[in-house]
Protein backbone atom coordinates (compact mmCIF):
# COMPACT_ATOMS: atom_id res chain seq x y z
CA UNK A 1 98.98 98.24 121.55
CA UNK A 2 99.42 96.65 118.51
CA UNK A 3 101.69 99.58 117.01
CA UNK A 4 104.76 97.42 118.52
CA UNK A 5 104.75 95.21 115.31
CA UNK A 6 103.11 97.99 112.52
CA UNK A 7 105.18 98.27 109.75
CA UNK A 8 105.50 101.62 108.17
CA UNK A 9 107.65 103.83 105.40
CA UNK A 10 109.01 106.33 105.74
CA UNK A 11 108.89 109.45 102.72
CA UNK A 12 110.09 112.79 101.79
CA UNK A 13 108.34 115.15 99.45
CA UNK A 14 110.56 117.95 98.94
CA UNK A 15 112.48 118.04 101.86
CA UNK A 16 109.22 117.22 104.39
CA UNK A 17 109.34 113.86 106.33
CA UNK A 18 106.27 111.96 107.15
CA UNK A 19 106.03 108.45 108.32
CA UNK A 20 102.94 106.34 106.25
CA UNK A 21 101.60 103.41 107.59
CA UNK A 22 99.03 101.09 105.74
CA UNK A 23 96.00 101.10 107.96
CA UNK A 24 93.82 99.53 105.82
CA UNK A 25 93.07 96.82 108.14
CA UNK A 26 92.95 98.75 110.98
CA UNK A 27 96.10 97.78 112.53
CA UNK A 28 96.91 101.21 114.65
CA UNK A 29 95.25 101.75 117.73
CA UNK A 30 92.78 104.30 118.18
CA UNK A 31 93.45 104.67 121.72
CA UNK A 32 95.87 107.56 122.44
CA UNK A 33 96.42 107.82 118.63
CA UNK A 34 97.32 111.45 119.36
CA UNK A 35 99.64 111.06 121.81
CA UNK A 36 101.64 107.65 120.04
CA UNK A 37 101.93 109.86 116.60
CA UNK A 38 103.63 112.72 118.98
CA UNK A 39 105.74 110.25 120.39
CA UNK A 40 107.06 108.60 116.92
CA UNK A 41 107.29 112.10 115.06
CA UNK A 42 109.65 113.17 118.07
CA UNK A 43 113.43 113.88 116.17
CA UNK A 44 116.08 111.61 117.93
CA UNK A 45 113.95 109.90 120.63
CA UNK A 46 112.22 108.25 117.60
CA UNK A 47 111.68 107.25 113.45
CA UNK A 48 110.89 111.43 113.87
CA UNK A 49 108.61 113.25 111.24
CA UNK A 50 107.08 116.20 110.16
CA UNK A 51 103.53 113.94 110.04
CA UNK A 52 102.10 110.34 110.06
CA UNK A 53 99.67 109.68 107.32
CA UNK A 54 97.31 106.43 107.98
CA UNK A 55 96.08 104.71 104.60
CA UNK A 56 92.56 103.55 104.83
CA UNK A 57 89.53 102.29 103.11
CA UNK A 58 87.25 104.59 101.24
CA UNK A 59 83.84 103.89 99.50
CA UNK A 60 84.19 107.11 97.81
CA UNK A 61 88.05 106.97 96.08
CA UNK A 62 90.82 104.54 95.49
CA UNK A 63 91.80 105.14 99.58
CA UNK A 64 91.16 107.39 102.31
CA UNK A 65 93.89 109.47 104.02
CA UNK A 66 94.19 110.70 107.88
CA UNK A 67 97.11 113.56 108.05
CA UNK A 68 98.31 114.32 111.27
CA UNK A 69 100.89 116.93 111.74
CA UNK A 70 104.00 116.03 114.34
CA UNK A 71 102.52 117.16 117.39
CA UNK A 72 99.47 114.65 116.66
CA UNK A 73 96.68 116.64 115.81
CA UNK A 74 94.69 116.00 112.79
CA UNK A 75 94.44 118.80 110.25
CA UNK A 76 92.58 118.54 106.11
CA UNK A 77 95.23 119.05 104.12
CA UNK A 78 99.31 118.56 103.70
CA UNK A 79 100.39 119.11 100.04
CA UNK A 80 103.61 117.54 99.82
CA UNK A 81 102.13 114.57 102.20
CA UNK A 82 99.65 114.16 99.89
CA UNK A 83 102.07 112.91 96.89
CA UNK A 84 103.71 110.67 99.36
CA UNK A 85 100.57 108.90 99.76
CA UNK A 86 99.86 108.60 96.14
CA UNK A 87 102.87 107.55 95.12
CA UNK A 88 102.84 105.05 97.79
CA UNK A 89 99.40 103.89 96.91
CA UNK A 90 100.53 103.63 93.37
CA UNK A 91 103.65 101.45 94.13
CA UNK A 92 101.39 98.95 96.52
CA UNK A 93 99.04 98.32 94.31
CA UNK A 94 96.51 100.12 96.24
CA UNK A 95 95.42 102.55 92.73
CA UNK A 96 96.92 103.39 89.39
CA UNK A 97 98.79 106.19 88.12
CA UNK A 98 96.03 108.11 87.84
CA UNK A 99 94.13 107.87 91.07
CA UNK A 100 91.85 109.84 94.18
CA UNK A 101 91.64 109.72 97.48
CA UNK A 102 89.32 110.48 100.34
CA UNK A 103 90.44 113.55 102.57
CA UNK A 104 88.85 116.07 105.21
CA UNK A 105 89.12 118.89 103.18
CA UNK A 106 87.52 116.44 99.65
CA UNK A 107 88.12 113.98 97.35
CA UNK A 108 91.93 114.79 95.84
CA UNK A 109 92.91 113.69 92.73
CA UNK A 110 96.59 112.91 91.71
CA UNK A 111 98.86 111.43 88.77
CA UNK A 112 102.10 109.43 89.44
CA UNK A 113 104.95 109.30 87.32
CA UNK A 114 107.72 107.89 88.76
CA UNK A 115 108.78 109.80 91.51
CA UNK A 116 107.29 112.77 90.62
CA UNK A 117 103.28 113.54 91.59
CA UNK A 118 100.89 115.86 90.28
CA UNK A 119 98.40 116.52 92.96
CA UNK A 120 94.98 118.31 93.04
CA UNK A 121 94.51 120.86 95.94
CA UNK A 122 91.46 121.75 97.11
CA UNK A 123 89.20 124.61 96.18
CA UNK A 124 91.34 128.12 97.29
CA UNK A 125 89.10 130.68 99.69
CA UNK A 126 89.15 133.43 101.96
CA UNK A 127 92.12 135.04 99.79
CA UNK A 128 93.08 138.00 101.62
CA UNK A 129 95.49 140.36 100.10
CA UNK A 130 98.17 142.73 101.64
CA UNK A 131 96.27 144.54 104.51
CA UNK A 132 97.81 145.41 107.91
CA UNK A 133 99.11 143.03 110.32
CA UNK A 134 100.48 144.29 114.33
CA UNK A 135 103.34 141.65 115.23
CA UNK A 136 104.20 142.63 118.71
CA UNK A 137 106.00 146.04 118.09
CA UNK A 138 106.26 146.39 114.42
CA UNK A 139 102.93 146.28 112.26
CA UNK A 140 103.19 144.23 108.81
CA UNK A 141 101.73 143.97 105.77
CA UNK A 142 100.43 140.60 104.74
CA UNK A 143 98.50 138.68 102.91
CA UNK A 144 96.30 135.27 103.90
CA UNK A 145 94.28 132.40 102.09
CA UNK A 146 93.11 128.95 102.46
CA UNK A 147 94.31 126.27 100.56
CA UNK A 148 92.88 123.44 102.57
CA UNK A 149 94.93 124.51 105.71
CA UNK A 150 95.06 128.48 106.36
CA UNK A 151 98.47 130.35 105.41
CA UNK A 152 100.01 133.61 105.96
CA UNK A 153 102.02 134.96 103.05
CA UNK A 154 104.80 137.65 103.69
CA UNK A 155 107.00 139.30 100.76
CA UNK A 156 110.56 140.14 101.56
CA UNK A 157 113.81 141.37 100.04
CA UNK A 158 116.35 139.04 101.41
CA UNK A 159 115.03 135.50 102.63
CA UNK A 160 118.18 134.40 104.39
CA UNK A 161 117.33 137.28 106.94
CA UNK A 162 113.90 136.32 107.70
CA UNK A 163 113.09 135.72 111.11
CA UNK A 164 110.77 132.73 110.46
CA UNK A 165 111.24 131.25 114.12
CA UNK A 166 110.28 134.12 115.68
CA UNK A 167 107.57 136.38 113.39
CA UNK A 168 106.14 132.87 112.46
CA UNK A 169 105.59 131.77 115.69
CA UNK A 170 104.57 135.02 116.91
CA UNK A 171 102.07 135.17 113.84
CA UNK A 172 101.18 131.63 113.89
CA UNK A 173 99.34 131.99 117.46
CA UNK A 174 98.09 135.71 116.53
CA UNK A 175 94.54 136.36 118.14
CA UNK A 176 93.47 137.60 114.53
CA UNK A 177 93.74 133.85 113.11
CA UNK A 178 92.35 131.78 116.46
CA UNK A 179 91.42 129.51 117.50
CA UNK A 180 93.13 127.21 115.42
CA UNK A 181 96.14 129.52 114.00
CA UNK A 182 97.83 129.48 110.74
CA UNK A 183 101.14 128.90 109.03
CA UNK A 184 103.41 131.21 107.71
CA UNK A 185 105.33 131.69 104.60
CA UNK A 186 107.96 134.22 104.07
CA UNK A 187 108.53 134.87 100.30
CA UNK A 188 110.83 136.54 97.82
CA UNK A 189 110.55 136.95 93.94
CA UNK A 190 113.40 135.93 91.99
CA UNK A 191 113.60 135.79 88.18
CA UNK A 192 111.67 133.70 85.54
CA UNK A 193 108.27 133.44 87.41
CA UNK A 194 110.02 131.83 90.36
CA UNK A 195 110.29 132.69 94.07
CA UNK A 196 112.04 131.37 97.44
CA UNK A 197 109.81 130.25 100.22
CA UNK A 198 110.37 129.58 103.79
CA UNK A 199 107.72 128.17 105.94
CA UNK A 200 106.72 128.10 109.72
CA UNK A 201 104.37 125.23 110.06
CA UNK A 202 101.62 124.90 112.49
CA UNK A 203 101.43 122.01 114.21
CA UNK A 204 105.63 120.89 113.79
CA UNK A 205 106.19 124.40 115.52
CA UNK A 206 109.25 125.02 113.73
CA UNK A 207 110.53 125.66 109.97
CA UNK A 208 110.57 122.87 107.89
CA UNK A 209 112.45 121.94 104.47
CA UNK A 210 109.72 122.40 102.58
CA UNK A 211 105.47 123.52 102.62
CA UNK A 212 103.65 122.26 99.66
CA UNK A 213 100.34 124.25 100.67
CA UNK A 214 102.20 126.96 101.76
CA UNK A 215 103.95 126.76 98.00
CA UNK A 216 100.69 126.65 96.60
CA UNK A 217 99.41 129.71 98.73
CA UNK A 218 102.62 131.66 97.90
CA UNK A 219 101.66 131.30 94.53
CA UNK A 220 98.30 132.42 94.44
CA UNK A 221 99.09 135.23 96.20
CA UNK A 222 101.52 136.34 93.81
CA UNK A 223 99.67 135.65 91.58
CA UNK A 224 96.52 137.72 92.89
CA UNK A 225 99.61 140.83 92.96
CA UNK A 226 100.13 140.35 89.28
CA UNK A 227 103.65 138.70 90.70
CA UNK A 228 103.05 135.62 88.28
CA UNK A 229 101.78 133.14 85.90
CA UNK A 230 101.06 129.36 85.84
CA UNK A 231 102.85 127.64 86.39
CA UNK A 232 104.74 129.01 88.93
CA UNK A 233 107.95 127.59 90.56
CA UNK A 234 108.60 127.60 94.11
CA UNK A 235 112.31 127.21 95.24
CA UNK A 236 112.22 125.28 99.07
CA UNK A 237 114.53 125.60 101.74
CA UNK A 238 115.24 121.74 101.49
CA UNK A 239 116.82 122.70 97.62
CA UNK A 240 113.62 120.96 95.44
CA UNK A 241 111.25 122.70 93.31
CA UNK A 242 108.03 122.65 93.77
CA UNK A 243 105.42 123.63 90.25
CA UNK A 244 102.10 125.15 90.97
CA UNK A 245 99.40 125.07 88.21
CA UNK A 246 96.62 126.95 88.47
CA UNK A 247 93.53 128.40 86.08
CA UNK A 248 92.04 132.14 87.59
CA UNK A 249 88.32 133.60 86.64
CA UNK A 250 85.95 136.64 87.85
CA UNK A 251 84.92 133.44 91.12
CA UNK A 252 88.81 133.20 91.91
CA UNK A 253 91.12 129.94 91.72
CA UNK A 254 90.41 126.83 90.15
CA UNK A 255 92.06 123.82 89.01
CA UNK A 256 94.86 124.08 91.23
CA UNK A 257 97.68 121.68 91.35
CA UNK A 258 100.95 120.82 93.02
CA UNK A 259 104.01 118.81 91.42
CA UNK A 260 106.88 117.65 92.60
CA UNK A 261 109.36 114.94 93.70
CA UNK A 262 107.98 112.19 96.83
CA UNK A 263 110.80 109.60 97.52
CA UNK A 264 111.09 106.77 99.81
CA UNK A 265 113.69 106.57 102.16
CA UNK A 266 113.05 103.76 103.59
CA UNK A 267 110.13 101.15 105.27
CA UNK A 268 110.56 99.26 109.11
CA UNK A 269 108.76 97.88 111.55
CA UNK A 270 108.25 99.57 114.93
CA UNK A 271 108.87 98.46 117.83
CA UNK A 272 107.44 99.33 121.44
CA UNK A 273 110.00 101.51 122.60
CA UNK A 274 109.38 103.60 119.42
CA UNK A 275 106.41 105.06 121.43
CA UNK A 276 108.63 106.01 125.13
CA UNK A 277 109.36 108.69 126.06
CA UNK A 278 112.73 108.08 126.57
CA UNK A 279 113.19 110.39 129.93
CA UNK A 280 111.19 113.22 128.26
CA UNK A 281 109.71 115.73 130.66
CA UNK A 282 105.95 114.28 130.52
């Protein structure tokens, strides 16, 4: 395949990891895409992410995106992948500061400034707000909406306590949101229009440093509770902050936006062993 010589970078917006190749002339391999963006996004057997973002053509925006989340499957949407790619688009020459590009979910717009990207999100729906939710034993109160990718949105008092792992995992396979499941954000207010956020995310099956959609539908949901203003400011696990901007009439949500940080790390070349399993069970 010729992913043994594609050269790639790898990011971090906010404390989430993605590898981004430049696939504009179609240098990955279709075949068993799934399975060889599994394989690199596996922690200490590989590079290891929390995605893989492919660059590509577009007839309809500066570039097209493909987001796939660690375990390889391709979802709309990643916020805080989504101002990796711009930036890196931006710093290749690919657009200017001010740019758009082509995703499953729409056509995204973004501004660069240095490190830091302002991102468009796409149009906010099925907002859902605190109605009861029965978690193996214990029945919860939560609230849900789609921000591209579908999230679950929990308050609590103390967010150090928060069994993420478990009552994410637990809620992120729940019957009420299959077949294709949902991630889940546990939340607490602080002072100042800000809040803490922790986030299980679907398709890395774990908690990760950081959610920007999840940030974004923490947000709106407070702000749908009369919790908040725009813009408000999400503190991550990872230490960052993350800005959501948003505009609210009688139709809901508009003219939402994410900001934050997206760095480079680093950039490589990979070679074939990146893609072995390296005595894994399959």
């Amino acid at each position: 395949m010729t992913q043994a010589t594609t050269f790639f970078y790898k990011m971090s917006g906010s404390g989430n990891d993605f590898i981004l190749v430049d696939n504009r002339d179609r240098i990955v391999n279709e075949k068993n895409l799934t399975k060889w963006i599994a394989s690199i996004c596996r922690r200490k057997h590989s590079v290891g992410a929390d995605g893989l973002i492919l660059i590509e053509p577009s007839d309809r925006a500066d570039f097209k995106w493909r987001f796939f989340n660690a375990d390889g499957g391709e979802v709309e949407m990643c916020g805080n992948g989504g101002r990796c790619a711009a930036r890196l688009a931006h710093l290749k020459g690919i657009a200017g500061p001010r740019l758009s590009f082509e995703t499953r979910a729409g056509v995204i717009q973004a501004e660069v400034s240095g490190e830091r990207v302002k991102l468009e999100m796409p149009e906010p729906t099925a907002a859902k707000i605190d109605y009861p939710l029965k978690v193996e034993e214990e029945t919860l109160t939560v609230s849900s909406i789609t921000v591209g990718v579908p999230h679950v949105v929990i308050w609590v008092n103390d967010l150090k306590k928060a069994p993420v792992f478990q009552t994410g995992r637990a809620i992120r396979y729940h019957e009420n949101y299959a077949p294709a499941g949902t991630n889940v954000n546990f939340v607490q207010a602080l002072n100042d229009n800000a809040f803490a956020i922790r986030t299980y995310e679907r398709g890395v099956e774990d908690e990760t440093l950081a959610c920007g959609t999840g940030s974004v539908a923490a947000a709106l949901i407070a702000s749908e509770k009369g919790l908040t203003i725009s813009p408000a400011t999400l503190h991550t696990t990872g230490g960052e902050l993350l800005k959501i901007y948003f505009e609210k009439n009688g139709r809901g949500f508009h003219s939402v936006f994410l900001e934050g940080e997206a760095r480079i790390i680093y950039e490589g070349k990979l070679w074939e062993g990146a893609s072995s399993n390296n005595g894994g069970p399959w």
